[in-house]
PDB file of N, CA and C in Angstrom:
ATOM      1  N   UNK A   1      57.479  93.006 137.502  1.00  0.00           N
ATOM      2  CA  UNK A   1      58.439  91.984 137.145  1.00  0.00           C
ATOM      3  C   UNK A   1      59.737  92.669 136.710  1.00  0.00           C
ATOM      4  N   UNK A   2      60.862  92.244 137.371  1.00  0.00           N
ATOM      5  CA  UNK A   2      61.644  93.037 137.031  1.00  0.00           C
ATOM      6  C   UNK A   2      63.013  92.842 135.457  1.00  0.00           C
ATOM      7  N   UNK A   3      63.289  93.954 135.220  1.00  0.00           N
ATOM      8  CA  UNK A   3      63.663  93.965 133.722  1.00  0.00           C
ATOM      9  C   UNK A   3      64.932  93.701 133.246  1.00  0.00           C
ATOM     10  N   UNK A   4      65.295  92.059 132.651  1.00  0.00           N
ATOM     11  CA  UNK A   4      67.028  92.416 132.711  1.00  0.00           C
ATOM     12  C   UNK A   4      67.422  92.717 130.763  1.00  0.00           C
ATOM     13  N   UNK A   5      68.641  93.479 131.384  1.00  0.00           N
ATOM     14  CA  UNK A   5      68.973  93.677 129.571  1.00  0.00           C
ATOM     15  C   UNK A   5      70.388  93.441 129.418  1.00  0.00           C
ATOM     16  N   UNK A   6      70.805  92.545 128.475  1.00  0.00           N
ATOM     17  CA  UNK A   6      71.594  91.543 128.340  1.00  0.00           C
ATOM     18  C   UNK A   6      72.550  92.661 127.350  1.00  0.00           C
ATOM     19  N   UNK A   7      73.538  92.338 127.625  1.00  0.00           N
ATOM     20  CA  UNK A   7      74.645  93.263 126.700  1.00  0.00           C
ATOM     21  C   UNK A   7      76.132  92.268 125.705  1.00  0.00           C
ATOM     22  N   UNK A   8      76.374  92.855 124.775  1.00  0.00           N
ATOM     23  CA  UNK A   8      77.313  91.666 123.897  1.00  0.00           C
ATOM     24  C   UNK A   8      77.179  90.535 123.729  1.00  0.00           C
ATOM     25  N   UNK A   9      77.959  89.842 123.781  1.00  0.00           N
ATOM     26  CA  UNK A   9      77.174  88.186 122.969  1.00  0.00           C
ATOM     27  C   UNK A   9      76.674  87.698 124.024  1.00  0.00           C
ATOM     28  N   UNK A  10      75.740  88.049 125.008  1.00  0.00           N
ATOM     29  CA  UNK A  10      74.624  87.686 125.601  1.00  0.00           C
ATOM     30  C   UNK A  10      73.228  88.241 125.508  1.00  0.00           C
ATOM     31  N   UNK A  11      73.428  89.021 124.187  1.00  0.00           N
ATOM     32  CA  UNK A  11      72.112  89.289 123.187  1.00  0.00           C
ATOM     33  C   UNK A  11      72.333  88.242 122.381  1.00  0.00           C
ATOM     34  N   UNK A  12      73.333  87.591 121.534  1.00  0.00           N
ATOM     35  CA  UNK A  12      72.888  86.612 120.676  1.00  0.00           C
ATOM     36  C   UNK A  12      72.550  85.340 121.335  1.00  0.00           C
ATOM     37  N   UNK A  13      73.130  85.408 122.701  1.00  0.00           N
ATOM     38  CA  UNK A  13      72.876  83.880 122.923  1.00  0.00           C
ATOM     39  C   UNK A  13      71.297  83.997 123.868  1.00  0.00           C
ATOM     40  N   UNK A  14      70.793  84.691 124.739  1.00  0.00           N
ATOM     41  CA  UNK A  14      69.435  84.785 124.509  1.00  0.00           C
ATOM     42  C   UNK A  14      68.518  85.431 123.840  1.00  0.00           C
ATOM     43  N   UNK A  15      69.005  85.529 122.507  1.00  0.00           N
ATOM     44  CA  UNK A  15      67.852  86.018 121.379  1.00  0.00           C
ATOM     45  C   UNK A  15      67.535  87.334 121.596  1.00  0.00           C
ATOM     46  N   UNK A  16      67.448  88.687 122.060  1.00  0.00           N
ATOM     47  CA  UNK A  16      67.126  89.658 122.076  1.00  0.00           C
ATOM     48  C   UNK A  16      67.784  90.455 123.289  1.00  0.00           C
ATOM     49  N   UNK A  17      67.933  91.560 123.674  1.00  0.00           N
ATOM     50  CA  UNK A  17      68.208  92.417 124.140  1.00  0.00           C
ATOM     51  C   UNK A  17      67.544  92.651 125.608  1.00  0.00           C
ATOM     52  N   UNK A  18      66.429  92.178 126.112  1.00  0.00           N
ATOM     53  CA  UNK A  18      65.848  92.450 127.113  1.00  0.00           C
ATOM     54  C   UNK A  18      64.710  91.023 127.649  1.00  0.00           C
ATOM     55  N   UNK A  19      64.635  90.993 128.380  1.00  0.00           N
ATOM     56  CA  UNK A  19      63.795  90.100 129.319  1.00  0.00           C
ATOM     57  C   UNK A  19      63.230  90.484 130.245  1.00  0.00           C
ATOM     58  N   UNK A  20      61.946  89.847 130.660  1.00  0.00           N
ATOM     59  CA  UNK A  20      61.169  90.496 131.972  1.00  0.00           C
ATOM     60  C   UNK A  20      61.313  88.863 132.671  1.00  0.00           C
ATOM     61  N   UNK A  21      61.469  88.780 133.716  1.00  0.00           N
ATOM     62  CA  UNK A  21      61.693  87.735 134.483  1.00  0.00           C
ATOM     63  C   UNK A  21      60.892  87.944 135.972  1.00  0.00           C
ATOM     64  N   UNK A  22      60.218  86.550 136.459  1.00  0.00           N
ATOM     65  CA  UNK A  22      59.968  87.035 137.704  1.00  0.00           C
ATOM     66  C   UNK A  22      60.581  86.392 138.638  1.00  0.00           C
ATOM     67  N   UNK A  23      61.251  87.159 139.365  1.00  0.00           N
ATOM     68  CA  UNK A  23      62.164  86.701 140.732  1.00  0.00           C
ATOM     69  C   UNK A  23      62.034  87.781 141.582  1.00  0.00           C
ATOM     70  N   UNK A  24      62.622  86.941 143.287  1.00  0.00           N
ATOM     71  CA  UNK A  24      62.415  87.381 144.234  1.00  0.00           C
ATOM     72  C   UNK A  24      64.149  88.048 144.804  1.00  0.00           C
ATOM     73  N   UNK A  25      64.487  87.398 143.780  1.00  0.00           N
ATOM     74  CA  UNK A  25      66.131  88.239 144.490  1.00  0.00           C
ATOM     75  C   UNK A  25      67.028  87.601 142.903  1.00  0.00           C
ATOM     76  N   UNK A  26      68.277  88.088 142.826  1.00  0.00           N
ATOM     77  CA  UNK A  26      68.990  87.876 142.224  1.00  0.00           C
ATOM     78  C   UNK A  26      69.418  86.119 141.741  1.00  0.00           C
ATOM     79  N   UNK A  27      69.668  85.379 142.592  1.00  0.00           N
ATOM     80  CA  UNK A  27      70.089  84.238 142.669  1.00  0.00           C
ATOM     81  C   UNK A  27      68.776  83.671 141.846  1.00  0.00           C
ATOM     82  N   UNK A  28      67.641  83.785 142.110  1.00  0.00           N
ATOM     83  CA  UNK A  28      66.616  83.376 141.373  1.00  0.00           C
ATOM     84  C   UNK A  28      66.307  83.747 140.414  1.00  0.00           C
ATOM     85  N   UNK A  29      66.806  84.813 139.934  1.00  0.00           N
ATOM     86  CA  UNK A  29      66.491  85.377 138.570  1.00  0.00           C
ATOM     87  C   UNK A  29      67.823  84.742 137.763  1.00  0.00           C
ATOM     88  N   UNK A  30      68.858  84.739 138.433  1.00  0.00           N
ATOM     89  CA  UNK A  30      70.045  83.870 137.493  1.00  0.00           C
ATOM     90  C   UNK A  30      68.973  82.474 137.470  1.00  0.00           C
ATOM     91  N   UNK A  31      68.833  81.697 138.037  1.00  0.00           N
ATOM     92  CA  UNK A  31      68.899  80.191 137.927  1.00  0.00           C
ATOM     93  C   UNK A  31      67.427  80.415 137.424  1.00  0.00           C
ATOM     94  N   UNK A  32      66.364  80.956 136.971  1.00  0.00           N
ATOM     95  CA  UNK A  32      65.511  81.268 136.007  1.00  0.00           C
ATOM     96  C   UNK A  32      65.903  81.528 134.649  1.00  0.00           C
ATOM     97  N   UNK A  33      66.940  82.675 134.450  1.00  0.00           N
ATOM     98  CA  UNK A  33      68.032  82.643 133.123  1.00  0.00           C
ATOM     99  C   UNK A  33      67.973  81.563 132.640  1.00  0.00           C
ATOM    100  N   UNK A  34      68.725  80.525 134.131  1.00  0.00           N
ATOM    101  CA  UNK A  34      69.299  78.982 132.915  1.00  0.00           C
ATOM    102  C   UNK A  34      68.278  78.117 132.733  1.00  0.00           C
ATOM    103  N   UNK A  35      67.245  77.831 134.011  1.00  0.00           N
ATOM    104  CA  UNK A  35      66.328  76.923 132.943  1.00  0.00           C
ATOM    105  C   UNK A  35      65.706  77.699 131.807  1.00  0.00           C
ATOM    106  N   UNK A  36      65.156  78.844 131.764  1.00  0.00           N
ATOM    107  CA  UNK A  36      64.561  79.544 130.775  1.00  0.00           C
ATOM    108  C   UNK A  36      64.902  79.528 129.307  1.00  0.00           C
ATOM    109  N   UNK A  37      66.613  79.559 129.539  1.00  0.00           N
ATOM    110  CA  UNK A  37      67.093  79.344 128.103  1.00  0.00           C
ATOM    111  C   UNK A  37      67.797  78.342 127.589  1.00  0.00           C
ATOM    112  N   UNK A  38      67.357  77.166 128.172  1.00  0.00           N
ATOM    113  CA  UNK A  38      68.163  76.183 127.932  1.00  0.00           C
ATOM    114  C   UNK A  38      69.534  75.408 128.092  1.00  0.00           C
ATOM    115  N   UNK A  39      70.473  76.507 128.882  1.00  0.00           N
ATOM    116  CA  UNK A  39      71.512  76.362 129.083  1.00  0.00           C
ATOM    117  C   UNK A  39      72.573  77.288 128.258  1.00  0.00           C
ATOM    118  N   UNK A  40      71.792  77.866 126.829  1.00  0.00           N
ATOM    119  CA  UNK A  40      72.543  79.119 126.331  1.00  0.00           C
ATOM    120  C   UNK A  40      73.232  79.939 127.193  1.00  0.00           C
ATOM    121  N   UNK A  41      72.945  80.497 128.215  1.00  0.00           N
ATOM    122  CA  UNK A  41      73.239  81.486 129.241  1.00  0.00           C
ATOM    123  C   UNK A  41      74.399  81.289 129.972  1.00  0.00           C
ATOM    124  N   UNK A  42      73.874  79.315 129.973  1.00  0.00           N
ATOM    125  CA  UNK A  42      74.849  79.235 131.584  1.00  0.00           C
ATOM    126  C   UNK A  42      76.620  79.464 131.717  1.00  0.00           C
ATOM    127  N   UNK A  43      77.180  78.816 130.618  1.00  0.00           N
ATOM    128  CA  UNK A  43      78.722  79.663 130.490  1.00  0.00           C
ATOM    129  C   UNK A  43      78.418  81.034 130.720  1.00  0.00           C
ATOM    130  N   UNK A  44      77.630  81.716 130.596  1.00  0.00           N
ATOM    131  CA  UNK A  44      78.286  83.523 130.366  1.00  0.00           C
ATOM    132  C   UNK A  44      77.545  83.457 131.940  1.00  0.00           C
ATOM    133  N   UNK A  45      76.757  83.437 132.674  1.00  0.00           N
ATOM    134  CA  UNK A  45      76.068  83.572 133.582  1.00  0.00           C
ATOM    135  C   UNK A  45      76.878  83.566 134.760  1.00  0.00           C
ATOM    136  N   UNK A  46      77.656  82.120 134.756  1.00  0.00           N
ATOM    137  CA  UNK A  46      78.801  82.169 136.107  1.00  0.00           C
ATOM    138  C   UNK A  46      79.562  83.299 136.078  1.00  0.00           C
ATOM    139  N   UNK A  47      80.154  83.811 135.244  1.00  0.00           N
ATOM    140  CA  UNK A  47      81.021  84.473 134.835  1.00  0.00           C
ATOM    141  C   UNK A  47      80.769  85.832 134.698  1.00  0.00           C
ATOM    142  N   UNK A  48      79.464  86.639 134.497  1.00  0.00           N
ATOM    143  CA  UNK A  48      79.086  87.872 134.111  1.00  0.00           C
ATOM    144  C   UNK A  48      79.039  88.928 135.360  1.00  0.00           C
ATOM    145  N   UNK A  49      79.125  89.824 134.576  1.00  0.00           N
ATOM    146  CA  UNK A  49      78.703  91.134 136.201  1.00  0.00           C
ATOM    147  C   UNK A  49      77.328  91.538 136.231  1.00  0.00           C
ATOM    148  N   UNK A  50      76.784  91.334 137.481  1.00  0.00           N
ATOM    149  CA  UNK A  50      75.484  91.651 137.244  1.00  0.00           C
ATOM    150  C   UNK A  50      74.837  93.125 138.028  1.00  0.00           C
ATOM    151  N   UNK A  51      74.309  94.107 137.443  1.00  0.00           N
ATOM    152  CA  UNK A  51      74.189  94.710 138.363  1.00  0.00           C
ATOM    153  C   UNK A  51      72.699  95.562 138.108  1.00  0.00           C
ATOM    154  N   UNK A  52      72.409  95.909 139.281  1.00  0.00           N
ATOM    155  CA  UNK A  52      71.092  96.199 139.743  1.00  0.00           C
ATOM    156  C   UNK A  52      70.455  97.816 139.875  1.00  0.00           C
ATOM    157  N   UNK A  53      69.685  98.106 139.018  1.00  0.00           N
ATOM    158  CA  UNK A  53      69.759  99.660 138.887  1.00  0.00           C
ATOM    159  C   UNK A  53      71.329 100.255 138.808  1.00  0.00           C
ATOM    160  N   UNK A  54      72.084  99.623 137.948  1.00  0.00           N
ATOM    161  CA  UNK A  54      73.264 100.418 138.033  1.00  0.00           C
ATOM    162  C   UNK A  54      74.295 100.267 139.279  1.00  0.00           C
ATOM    163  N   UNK A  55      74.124  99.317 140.020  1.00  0.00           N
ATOM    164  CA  UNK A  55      75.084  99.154 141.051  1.00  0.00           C
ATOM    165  C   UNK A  55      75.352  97.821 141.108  1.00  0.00           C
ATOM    166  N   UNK A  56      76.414  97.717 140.860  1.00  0.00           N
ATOM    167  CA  UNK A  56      76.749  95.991 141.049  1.00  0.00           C
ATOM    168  C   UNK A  56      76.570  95.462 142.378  1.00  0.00           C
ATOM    169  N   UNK A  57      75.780  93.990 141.957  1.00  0.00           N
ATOM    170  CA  UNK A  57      75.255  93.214 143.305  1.00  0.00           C
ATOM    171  C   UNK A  57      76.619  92.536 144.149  1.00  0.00           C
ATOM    172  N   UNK A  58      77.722  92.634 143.844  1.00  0.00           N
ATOM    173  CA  UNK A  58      78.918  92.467 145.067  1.00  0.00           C
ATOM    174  C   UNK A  58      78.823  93.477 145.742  1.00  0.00           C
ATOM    175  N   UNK A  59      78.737  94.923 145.744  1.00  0.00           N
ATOM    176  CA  UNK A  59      78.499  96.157 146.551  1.00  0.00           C
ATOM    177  C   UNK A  59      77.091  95.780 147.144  1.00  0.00           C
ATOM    178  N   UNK A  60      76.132  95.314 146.870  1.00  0.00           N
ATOM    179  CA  UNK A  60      75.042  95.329 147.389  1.00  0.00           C
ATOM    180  C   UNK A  60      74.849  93.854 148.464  1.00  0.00           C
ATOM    181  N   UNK A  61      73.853  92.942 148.429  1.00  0.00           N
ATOM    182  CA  UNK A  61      73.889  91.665 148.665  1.00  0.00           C
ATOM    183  C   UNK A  61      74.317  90.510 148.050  1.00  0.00           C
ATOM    184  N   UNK A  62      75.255  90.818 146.787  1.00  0.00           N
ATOM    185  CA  UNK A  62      75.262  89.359 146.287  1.00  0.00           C
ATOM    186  C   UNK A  62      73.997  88.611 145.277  1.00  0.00           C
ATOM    187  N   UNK A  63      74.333  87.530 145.565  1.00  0.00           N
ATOM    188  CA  UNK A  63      73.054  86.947 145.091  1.00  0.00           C
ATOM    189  C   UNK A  63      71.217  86.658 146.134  1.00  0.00           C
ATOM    190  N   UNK A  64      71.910  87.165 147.162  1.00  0.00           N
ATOM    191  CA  UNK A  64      70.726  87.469 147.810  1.00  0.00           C
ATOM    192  C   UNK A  64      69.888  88.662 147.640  1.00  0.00           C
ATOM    193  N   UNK A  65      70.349  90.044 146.914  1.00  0.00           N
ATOM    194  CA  UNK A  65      70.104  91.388 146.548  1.00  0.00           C
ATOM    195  C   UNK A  65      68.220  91.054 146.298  1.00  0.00           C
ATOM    196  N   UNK A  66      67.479  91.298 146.680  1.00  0.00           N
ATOM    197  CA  UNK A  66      65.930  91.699 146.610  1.00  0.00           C
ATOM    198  C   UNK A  66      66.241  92.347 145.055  1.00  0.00           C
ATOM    199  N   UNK A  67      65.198  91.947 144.715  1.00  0.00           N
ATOM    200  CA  UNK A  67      64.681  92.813 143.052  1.00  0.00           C
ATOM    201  C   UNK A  67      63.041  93.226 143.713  1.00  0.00           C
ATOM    202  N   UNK A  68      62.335  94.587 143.307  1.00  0.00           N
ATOM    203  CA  UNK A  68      61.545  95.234 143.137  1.00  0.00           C
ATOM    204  C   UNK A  68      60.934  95.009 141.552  1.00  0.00           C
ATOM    205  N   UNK A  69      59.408  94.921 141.159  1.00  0.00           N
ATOM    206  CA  UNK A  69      59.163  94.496 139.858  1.00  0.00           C
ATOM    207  C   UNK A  69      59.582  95.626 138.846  1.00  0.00           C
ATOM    208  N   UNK A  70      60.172  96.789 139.333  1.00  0.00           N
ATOM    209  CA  UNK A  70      60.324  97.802 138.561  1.00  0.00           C
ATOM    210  C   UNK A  70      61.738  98.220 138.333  1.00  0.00           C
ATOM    211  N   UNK A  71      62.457  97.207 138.872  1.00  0.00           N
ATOM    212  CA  UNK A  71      64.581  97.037 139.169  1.00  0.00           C
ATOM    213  C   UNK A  71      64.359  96.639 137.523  1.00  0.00           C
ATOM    214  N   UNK A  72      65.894  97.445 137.207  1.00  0.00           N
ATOM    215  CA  UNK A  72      66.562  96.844 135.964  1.00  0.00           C
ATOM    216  C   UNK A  72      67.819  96.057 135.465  1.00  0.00           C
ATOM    217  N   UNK A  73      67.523  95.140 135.843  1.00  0.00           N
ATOM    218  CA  UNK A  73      69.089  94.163 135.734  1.00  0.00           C
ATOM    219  C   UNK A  73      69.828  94.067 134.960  1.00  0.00           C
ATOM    220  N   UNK A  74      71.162  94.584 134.976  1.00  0.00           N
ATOM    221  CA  UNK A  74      71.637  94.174 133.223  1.00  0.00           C
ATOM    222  C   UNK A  74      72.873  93.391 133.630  1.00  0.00           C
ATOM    223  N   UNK A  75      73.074  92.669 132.572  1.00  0.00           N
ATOM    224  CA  UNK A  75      74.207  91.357 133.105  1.00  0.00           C
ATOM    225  C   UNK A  75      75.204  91.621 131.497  1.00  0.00           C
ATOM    226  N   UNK A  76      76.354  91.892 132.246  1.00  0.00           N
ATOM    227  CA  UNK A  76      77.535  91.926 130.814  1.00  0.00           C
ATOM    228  C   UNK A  76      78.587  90.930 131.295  1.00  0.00           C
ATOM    229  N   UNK A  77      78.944  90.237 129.850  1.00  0.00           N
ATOM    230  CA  UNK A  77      79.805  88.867 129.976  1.00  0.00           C
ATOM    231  C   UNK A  77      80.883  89.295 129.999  1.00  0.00           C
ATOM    232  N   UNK A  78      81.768  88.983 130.434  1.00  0.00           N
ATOM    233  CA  UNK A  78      83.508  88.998 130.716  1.00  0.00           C
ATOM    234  C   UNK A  78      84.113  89.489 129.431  1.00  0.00           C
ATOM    235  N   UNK A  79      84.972  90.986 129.833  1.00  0.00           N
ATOM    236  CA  UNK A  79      85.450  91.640 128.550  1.00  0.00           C
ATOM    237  C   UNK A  79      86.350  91.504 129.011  1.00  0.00           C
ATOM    238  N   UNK A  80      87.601  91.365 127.351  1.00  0.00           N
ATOM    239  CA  UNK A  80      88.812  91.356 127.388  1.00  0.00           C
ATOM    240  C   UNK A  80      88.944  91.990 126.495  1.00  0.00           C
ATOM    241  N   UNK A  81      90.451  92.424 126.440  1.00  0.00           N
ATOM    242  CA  UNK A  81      90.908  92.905 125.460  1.00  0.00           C
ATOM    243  C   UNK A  81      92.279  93.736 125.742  1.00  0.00           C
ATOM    244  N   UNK A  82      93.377  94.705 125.506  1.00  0.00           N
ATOM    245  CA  UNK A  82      93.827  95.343 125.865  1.00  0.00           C
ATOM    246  C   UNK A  82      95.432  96.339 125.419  1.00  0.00           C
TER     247      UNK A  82
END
């Protein structure tokens, strides 16, 4: 099952730092996120970079990108600052 770990205030808004989720590709592991957590997620979710062993899924497939149960997803919400 593969492993996502949530970074900045998308640790407070799903409660901890890491999740095991089971999906078959990316797109399903997002729209698992939002029912899973109620909708906490879903603002930061449209909006976040998600990327897959370290490579962001726009370089890869998108939201079609295959996950392996042993992939580590980590999703960071939109930084500003400057």
């Amino acid at each position: 099952m593969p492993k996502v770990k949530f970074y900045a205030t998308l640790i407070k808004a799903a409660g901890g730092r890491e999740a095991s989720v089971e999906a078959s590709n990316v797109g399903e592991l997002i729209n698992r996120l939002r029912d899973g957590y109620g909708g906490r997620l879903d603002r930061y979710l449209k909006v976040s970079t998600v990327l897959v062993n370290g490579t962001n899924v726009t370089q890869l497939k998108g939201r079609k990108t295959r996950l392996k149960p042993d992939d580590v997803v980590s999703i960071f919400p939109p930084l500003g600052g400057g």
